[in-house]
Protein backbone atom coordinates (compact mmCIF):
# COMPACT_ATOMS: atom_id res chain seq x y z
CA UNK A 1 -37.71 111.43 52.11
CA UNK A 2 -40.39 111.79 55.22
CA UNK A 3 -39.96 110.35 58.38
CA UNK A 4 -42.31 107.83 59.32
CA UNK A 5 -42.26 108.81 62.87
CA UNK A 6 -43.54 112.26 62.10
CA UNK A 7 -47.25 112.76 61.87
CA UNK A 8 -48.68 114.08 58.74
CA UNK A 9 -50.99 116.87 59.41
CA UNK A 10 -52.16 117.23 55.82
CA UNK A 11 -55.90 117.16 56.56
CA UNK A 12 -57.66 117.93 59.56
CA UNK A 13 -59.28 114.53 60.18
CA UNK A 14 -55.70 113.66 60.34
CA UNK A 15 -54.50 115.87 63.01
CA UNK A 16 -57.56 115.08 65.03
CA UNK A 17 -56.27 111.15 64.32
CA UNK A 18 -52.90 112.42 66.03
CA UNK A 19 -54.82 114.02 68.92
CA UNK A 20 -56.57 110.47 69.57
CA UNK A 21 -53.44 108.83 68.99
CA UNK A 22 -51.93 110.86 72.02
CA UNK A 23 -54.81 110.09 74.26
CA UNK A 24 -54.74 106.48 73.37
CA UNK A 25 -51.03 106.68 74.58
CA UNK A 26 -51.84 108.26 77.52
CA UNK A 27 -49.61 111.58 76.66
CA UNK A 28 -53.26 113.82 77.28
CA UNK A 29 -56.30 113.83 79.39
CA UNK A 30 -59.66 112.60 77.72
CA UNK A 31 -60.27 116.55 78.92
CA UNK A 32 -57.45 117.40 77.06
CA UNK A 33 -58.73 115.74 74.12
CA UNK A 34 -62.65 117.24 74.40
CA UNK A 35 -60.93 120.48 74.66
CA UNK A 36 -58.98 119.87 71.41
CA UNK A 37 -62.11 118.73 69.76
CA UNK A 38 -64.05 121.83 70.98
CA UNK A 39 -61.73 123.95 69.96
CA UNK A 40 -61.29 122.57 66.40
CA UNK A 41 -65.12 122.21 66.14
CA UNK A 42 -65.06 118.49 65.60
CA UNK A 43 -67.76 117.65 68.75
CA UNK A 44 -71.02 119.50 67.46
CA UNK A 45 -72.34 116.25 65.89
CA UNK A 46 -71.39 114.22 69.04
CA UNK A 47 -72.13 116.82 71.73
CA UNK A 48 -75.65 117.80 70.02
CA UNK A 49 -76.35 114.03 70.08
CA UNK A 50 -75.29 113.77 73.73
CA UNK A 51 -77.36 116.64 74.23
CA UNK A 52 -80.37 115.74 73.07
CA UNK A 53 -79.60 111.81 74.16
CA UNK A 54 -78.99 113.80 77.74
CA UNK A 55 -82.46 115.19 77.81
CA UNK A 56 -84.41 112.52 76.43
CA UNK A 57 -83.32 110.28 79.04
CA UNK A 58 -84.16 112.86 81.89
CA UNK A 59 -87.22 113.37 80.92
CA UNK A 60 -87.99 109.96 80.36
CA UNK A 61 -86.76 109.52 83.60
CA UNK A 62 -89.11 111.87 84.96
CA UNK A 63 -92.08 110.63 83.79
CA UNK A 64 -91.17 107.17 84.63
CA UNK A 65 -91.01 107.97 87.81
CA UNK A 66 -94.10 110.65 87.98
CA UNK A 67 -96.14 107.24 86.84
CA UNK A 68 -94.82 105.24 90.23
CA UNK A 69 -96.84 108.38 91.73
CA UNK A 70 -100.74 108.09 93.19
CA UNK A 71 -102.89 109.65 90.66
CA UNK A 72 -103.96 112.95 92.71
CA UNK A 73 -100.29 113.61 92.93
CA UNK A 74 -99.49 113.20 89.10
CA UNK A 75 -102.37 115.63 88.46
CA UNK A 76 -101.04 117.97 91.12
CA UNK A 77 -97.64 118.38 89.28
CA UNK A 78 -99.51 118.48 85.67
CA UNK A 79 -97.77 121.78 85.46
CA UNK A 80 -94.72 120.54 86.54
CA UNK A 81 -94.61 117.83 83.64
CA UNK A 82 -95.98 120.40 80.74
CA UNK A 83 -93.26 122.63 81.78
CA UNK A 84 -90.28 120.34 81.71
CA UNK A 85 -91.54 119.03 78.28
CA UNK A 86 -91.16 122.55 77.10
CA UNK A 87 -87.87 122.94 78.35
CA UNK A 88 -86.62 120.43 76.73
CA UNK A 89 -88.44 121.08 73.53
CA UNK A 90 -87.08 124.25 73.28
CA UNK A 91 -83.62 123.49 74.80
CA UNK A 92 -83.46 120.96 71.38
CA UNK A 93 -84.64 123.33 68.83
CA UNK A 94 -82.70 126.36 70.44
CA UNK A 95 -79.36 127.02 68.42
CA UNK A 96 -76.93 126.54 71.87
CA UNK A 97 -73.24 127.06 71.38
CA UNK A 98 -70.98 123.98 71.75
CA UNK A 99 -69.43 125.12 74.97
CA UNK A 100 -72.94 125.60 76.46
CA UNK A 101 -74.15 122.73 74.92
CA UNK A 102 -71.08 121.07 76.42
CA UNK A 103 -71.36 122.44 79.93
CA UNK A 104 -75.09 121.34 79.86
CA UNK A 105 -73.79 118.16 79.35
CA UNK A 106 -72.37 117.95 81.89
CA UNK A 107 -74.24 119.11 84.79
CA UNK A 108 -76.69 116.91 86.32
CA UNK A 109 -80.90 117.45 86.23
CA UNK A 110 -80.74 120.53 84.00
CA UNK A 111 -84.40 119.90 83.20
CA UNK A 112 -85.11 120.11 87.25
CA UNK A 113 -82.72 123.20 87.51
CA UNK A 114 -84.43 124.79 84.50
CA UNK A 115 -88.03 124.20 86.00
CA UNK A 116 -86.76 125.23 89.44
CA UNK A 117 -85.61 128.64 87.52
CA UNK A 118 -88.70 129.38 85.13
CA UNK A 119 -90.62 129.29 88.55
CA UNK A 120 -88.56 131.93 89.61
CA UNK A 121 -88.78 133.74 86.87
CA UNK A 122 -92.31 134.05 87.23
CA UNK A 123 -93.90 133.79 83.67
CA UNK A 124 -96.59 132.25 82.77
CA UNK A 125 -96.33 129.19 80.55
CA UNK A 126 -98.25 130.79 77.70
CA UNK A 127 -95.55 133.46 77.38
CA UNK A 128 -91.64 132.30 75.65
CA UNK A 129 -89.79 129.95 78.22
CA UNK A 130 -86.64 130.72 75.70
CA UNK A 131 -86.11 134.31 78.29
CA UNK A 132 -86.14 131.89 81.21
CA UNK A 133 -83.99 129.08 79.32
CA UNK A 134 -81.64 131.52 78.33
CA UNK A 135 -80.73 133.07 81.52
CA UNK A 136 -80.76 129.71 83.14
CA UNK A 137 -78.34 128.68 80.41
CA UNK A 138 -75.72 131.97 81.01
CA UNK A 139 -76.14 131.04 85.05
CA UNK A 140 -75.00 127.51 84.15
CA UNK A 141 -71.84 128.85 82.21
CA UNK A 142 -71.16 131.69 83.99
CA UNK A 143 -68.33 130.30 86.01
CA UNK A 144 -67.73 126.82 84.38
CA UNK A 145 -64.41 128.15 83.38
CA UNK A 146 -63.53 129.11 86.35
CA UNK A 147 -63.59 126.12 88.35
CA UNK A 148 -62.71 122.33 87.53
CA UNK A 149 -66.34 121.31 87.76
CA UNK A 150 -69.99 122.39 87.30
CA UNK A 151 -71.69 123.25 90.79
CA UNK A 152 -75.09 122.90 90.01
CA UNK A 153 -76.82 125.43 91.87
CA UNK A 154 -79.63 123.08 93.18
CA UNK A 155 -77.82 119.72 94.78
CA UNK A 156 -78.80 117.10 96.38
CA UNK A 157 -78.44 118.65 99.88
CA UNK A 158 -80.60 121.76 98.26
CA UNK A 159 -83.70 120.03 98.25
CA UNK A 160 -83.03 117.12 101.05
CA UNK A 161 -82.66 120.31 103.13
CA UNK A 162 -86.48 121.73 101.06
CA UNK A 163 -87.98 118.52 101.93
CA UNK A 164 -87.48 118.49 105.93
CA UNK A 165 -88.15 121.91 105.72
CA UNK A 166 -91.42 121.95 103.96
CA UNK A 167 -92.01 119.04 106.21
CA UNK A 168 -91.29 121.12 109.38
CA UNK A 169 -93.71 123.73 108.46
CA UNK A 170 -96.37 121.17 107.50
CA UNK A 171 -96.27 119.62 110.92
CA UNK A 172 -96.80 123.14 112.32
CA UNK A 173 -100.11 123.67 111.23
């Protein structure tokens, strides 16, 4: 006779049901949980949908806010707005691995970061962004694992502290 109080771990979708089951109960972290997921490859659906959701909305964002701008600016930063597009173009149709895709996920402005990178990597636009994206990708993983959280390598602080500065050397000439 089996005990009702044992799980049945038959299928897969039913082990997963345990996993949720022990979240729900509090007895793991949501973390926990994703980890689980990852591991068992039940979050590619979800995370490429958060992905893509992710970037939609920042670029979206981004151009939202480029409009709020005075024409002569918008037109200065034409390059600017090209060149995230095709970031996120090619982020989307670029086969990513979960983890990536996950870690992407989670770290804030990775269109910004990406452009801020591609300008360092000093191609022009005509030739494949996917060298740039790529590094910029293995940059953003490269120590995920190692700490709790993504640093992103351009905060806040980064370009508050671009802004006076730029402003510093404008008022010097």
């Amino acid at each position: 006779m089996k005990n009702p109080f044992i799980p049945d771990y038959e299928t897969k979708e039913r082990k997963m049901l345990a996993y949720y089951r022990q979240y729900a109960k509090g007895m793991i972290t949501r973390d926990e949980l994703y980890q689980i997921l990852l591991d068992n490859g039940h979050l590619t659906d979800t995370l490429k949908e958060d992905f893509q959701d992710k970037l939609t909305d920042e670029y979206s964002h981004f151009i939202s806010e480029m409009l709020k701008k005075p024409k002569d600016e918008i037109m200065d930063r034409a390059y600017e707005i090209v060149c995230k597009e095709g970031i996120k173009d090619e982020l989307l149709s670029m086969p990513i691995d979960d983890k990536e895709r996950a870690i992407l996920v989670d770290t804030d402005n990775v269109l910004e970061e990406f452009y801020r990178d591609w300008l360092d990597f000093d191609v022009p636009l005509t030739d494949s962004m996917r060298d740039s994206i790529e590094d910029s990708i293995a940059s953003a993983t490269k120590y995920y694992g190692k700490q709790d959280q993504m640093r992103p390598k351009y905060t806040l602080d980064y370009f508050k502290s671009r802004i006076k500065k730029d402003r510093e050397e404008d008022l010097e000439r």
